[in-house]
Protein backbone atom coordinates (compact mmCIF):
# COMPACT_ATOMS: atom_id res chain seq x y z
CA UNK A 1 0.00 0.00 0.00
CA UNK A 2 1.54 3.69 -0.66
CA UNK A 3 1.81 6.21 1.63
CA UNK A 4 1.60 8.84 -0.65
CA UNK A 5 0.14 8.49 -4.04
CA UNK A 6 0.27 11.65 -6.98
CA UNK A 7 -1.52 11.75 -10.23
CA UNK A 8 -0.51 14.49 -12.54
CA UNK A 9 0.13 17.15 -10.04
CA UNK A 10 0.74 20.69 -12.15
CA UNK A 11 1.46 23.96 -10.85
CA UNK A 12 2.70 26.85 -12.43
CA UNK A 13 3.82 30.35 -11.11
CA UNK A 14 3.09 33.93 -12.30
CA UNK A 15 0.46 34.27 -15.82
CA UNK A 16 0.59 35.51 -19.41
CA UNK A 17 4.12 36.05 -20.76
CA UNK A 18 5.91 35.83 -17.24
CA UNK A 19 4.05 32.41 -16.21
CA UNK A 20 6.57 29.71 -15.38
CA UNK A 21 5.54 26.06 -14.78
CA UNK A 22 7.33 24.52 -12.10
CA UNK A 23 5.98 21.36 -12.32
CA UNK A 24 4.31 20.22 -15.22
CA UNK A 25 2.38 17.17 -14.35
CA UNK A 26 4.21 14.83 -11.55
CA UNK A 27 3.08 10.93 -11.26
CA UNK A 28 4.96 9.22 -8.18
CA UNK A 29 3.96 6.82 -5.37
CA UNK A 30 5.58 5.91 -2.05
CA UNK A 31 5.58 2.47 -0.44
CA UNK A 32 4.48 2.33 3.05
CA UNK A 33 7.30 1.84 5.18
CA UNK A 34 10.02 3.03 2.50
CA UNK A 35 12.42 6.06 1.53
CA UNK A 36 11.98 7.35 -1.75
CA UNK A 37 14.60 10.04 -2.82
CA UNK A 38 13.77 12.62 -5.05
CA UNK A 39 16.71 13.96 -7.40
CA UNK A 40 16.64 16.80 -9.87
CA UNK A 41 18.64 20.05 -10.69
CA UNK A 42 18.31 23.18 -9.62
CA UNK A 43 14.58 24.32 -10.41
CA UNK A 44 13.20 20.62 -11.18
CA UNK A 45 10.44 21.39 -9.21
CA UNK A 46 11.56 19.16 -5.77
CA UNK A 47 10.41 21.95 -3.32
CA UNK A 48 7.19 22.28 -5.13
CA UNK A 49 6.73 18.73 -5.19
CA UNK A 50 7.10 18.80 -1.62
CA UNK A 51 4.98 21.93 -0.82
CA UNK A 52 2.09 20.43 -2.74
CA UNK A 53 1.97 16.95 -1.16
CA UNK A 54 2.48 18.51 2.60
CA UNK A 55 -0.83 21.11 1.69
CA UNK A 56 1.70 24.29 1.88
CA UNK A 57 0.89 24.85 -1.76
CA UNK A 58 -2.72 24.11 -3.71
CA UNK A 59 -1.97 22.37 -7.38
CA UNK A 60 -3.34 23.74 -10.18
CA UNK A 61 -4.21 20.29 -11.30
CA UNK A 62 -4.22 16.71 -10.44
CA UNK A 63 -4.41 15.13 -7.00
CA UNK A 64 -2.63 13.13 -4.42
CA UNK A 65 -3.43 11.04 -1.70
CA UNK A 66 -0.83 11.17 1.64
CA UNK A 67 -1.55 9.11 4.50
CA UNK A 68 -4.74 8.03 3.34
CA UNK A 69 -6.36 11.54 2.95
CA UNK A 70 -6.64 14.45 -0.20
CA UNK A 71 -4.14 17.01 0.19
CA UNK A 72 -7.12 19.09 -1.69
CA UNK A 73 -9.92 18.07 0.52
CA UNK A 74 -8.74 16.60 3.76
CA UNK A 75 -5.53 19.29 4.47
CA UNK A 76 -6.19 19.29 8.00
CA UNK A 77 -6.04 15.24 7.97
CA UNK A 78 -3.53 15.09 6.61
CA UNK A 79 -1.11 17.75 8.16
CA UNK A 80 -2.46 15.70 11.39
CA UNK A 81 -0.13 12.77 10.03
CA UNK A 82 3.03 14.29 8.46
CA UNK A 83 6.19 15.54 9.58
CA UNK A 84 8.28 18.16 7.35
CA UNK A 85 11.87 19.50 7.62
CA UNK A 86 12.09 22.39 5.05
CA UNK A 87 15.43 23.66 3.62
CA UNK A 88 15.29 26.81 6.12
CA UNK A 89 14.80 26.31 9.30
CA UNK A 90 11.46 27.02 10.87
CA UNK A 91 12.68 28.08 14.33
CA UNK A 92 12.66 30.81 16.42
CA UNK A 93 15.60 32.24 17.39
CA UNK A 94 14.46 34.63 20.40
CA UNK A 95 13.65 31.41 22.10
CA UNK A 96 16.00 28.90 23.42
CA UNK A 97 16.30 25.21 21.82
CA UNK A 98 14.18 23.79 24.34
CA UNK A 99 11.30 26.14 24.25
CA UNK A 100 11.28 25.86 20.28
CA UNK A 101 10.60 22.21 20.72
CA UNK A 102 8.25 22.52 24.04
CA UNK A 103 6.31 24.75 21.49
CA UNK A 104 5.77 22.22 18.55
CA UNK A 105 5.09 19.59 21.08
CA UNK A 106 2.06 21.78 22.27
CA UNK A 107 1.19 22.68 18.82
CA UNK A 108 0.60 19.37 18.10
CA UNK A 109 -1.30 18.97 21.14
CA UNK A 110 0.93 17.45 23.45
CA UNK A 111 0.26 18.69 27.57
CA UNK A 112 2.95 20.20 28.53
CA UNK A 113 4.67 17.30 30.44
CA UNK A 114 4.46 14.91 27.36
CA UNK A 115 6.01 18.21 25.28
CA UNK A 116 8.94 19.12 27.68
CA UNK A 117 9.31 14.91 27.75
CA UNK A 118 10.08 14.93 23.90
CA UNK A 119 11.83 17.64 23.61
CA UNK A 120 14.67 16.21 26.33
CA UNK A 121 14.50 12.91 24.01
CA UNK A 122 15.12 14.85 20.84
CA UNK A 123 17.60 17.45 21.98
CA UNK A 124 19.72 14.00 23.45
CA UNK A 125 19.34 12.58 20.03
CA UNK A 126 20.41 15.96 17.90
CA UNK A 127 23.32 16.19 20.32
CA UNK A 128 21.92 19.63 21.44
CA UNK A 129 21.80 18.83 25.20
CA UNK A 130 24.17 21.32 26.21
CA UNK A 131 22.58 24.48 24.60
CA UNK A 132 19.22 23.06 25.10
CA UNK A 133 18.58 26.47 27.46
CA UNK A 134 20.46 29.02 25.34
CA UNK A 135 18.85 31.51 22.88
CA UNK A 136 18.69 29.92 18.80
CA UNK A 137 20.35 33.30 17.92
CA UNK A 138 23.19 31.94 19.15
CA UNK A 139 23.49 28.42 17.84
CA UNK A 140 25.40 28.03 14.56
CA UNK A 141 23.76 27.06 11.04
CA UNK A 142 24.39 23.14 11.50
CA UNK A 143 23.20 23.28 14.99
CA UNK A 144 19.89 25.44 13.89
CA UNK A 145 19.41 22.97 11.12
CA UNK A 146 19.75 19.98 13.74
CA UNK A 147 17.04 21.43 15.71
CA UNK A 148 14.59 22.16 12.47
CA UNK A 149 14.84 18.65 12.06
CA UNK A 150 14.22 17.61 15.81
CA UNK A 151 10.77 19.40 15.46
CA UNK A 152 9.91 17.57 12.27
CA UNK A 153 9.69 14.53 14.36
CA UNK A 154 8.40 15.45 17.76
CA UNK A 155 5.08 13.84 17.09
CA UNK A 156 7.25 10.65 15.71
CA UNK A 157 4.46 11.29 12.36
CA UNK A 158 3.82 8.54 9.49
CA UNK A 159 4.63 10.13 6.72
CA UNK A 160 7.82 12.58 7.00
CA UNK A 161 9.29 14.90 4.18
CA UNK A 162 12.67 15.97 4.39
CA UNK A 163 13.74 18.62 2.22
CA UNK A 164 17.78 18.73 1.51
CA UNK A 165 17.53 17.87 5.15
CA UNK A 166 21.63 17.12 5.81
CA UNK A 167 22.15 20.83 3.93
CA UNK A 168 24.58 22.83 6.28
CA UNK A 169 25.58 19.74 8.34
CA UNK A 170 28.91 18.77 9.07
CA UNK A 171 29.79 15.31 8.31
CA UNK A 172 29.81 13.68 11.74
CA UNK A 173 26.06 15.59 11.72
CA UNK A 174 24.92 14.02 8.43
CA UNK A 175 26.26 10.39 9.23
CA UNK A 176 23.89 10.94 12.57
CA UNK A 177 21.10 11.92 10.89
CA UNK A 178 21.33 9.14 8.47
CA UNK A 179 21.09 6.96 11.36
CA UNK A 180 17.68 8.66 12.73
CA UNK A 181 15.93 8.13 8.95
CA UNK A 182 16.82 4.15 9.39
CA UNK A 183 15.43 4.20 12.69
CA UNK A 184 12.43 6.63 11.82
CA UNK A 185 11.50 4.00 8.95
CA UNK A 186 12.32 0.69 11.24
CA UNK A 187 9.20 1.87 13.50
CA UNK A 188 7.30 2.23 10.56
CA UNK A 189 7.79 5.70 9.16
CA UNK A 190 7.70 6.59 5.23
CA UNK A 191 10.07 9.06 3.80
CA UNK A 192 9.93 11.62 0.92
CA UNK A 193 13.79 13.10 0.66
CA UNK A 194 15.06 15.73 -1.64
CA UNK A 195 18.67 15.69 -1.45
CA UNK A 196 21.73 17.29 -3.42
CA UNK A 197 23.66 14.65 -2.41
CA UNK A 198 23.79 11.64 -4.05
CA UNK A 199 25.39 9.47 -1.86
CA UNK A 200 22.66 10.36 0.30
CA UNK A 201 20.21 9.01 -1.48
CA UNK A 202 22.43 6.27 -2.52
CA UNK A 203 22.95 5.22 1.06
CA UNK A 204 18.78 5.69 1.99
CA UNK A 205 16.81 5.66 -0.60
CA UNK A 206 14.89 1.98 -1.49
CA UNK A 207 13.70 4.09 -4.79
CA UNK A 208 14.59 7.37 -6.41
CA UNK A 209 12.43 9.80 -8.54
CA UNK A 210 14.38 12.03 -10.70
CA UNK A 211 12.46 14.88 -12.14
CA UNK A 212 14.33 18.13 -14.31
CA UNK A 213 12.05 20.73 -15.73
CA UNK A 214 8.72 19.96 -13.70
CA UNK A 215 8.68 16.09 -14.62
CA UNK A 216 9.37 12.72 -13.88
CA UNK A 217 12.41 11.71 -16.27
CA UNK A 218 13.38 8.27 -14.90
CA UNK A 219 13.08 6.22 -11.45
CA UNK A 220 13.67 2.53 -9.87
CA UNK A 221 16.13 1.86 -7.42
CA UNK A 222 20.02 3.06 -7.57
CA UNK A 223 20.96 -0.20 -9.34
CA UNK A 224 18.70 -0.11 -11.81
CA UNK A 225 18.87 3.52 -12.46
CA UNK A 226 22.54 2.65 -12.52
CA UNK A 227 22.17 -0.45 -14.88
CA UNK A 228 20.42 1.90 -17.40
CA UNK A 229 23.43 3.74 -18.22
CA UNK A 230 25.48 0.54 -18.41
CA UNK A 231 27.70 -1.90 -16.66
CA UNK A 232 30.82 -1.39 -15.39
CA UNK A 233 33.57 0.38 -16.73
CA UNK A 234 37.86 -0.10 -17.25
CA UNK A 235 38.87 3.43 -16.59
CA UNK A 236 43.02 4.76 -17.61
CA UNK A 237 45.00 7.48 -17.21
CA UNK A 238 48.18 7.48 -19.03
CA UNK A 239 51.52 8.81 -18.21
CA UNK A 240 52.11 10.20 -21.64
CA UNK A 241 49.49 11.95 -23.54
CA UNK A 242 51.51 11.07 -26.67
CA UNK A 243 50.44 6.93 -25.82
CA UNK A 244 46.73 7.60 -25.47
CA UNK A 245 46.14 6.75 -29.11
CA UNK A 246 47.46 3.52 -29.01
CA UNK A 247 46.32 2.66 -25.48
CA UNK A 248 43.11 3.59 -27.05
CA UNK A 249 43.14 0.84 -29.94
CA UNK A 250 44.08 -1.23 -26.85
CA UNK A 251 40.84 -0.47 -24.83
CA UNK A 252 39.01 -0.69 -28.40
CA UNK A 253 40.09 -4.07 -29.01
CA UNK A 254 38.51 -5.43 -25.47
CA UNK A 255 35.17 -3.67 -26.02
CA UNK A 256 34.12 -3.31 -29.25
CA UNK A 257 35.61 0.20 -29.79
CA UNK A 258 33.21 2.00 -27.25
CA UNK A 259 36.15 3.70 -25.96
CA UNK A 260 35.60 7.21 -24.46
CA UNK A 261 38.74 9.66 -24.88
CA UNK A 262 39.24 12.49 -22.26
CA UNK A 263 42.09 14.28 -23.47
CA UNK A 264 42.74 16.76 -20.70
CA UNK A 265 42.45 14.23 -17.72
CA UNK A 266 44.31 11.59 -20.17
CA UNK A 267 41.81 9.48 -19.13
CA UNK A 268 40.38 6.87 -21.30
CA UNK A 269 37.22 5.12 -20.42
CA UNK A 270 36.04 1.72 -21.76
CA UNK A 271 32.50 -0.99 -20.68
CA UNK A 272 33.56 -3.84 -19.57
CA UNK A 273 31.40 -7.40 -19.45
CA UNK A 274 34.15 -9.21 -17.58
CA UNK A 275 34.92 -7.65 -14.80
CA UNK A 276 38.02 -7.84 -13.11
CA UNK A 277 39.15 -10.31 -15.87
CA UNK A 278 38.63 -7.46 -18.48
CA UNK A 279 40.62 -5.49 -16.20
CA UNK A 280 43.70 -7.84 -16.27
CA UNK A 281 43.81 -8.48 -19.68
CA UNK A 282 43.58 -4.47 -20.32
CA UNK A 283 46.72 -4.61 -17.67
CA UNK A 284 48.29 -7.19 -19.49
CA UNK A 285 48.03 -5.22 -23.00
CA UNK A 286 49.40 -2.15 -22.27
CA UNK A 287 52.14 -3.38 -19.91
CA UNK A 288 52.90 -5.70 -23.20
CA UNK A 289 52.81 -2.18 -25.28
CA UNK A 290 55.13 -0.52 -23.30
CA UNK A 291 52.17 1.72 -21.87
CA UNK A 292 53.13 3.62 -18.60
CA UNK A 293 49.85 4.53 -17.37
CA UNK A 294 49.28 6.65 -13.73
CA UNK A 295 46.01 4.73 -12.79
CA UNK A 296 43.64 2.15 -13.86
CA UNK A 297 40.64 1.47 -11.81
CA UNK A 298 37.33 -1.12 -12.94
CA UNK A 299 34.05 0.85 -11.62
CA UNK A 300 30.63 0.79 -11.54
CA UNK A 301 28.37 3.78 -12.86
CA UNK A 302 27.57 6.23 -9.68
CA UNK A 303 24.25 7.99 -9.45
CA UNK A 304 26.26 11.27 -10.47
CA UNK A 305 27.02 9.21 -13.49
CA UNK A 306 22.97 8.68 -13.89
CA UNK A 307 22.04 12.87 -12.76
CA UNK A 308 24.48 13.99 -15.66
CA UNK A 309 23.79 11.25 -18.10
CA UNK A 310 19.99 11.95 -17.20
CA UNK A 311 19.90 15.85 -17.03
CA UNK A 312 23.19 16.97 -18.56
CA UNK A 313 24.42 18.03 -15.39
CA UNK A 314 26.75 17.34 -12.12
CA UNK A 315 24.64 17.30 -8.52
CA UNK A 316 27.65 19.12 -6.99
CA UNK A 317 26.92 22.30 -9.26
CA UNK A 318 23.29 22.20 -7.84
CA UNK A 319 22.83 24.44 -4.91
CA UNK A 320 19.14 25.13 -3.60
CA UNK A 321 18.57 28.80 -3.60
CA UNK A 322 15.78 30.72 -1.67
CA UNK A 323 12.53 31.24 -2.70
CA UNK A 324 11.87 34.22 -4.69
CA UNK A 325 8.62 36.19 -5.50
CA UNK A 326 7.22 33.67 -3.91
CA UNK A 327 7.85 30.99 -5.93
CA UNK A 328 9.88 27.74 -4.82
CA UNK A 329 13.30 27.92 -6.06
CA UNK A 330 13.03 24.07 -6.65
């Protein structure tokens, strides 16, 4: 059974000339119990994916279903079920940590005991114990980000959406909060995560949705999105640029002439069907040839392989920007 379920979900900003469609029609569904990462460039339409499904923004057309209820005519049930972690943080900072999460906790109608209770629990778990009682304007970004996210979940909700939720974080931070996802969807949760990185969703994701320019483009899991752009690959880099032709003819002859020729990195790139036995014969070859080469490596396609292959451009160059005239920047 999904816990969220969309059906052509539109929406499109500003009218006449200046109108721009952000999304242009979205189809996705999300497994109970699962995380499903959601990948795009810069101005895919993530965000307004996200602020559609978690009734922040009305579509202009189509429908979805979230925890059993119509974002268009159940919003209050279903904001009663979700959790969401925006890419700015929600908080306030004339108040200390504590209070912001005492104050969730009683807006989602916890007494005050059971609020102050979860709000000890969470600011243990966002290892924020020891500024728990000073002001937010004097946390720093990752630790203001930590705490956006402990408020996402003091209600522990079915459904949670996590927007470029690790976004500011340390390492250390991110590797934690990885940890909190797993055990968020061991108890049961489901997960909708928009992410620039992709190791991120590599490392959580049971399925990923890529979208660029307001649609859906491609999705399965990171193998098979990985399998689509082929297998693994023999990669070189020769000593002298001067031996990358015939080093080339070498890595031709072991693949059918597929061979891909960077000239700058003097790195040539070639499929492979054998694995590690390609690999040694390709060894074997140019040591034979009298090849020097600086590095040879047999690797399987990454998901940044799959974004640029898919959209024509690296995740890394992909940084979120604020929303402007009120429109999502994603």
């Amino acid at each position: 059974m999904n816990a969220i379920t969309a059906e052509g979900l539109a929406k499109t900003f500003g009218s006449g000339e200046k109108a721009v469609k952000a999304v242009g029609g979205v189809d996705l569904e999300v497994p109970e119990g699962t995380v499903v990462g959601l990948l795009g460039p810069n101005g895919a339409g993530k965000t307004t994916v996200v602020r559609m499904l978690t009734t922040l923004l009305r579509p202009d057309a189509g429908r979805a279903v979230v925890a059993g209820h119509d974002v268009l005519s159940e919003p209050q049930a279903v904001r009663s079920k979700i959790g969401l972690s925006g890419q700015y943080a929600a908080v306030d900072e004339t108040l200390t940590g504590r209070e912001n999460l005492w104050l969730f906790g009683r807006l989602y109608q916890l007494s005050s005991k059971q609020a102050k209770k979860r709000a000890d629990e969470l600011l243990e778990q966002f290892s924020l114990t020891d500024a728990a009682d000073r002001m937010l304007k004097t946390y720093s970004g990752g630790m203001r980000r930590r705490l956006d996210l402990a408020s996402s979940l003091i209600v522990q909700p079915e459904v949670l959406f996590l927007d470029e939720p690790t976004t500011g974080l340390d390492p250390a931070s991110r590797l934690d909060l990885w940890e909190v996802i797993r055990e968020r969807v061991a108890g049961g949760a489901t997960i909708l995560l928009t992410t620039q990185y992709l190791e991120e969703a590599d490392a959580l994701a049971d399925n990923i949705i890529v979208i660029d320019l307001g649609r859906v483009i491609a999705q399965g899991t990171a193998d098979e999105l990985k399998t689509q752009i082929g297998g693994e690959r023999i990669e070189v880099v020769v000593h002298d640029p001067e031996q990358a032709g015939r080093a080339e003819q070498i890595l031709n002859l072991n693949s059918g002439g597929q061979c891909e020729h960077d000239e700058h990195n003097r790195k040539l790139t070639v499929p492979t069907h054998t694995g590690s036995k390609g690999l040694i014969q390709v060894i074997r070859d140019l040591d034979e040839a009298g090849i020097t080469i600086d590095d040879i490596a047999l690797r399987r396609p990454t998901l940044d392989d799959v974004f640029v292959k898919l959209t024509g451009r690296h995740a890394e160059d992909e940084t979120e920007k604020p929303e402007l005239a009120g429109r999502s920047a994603s």
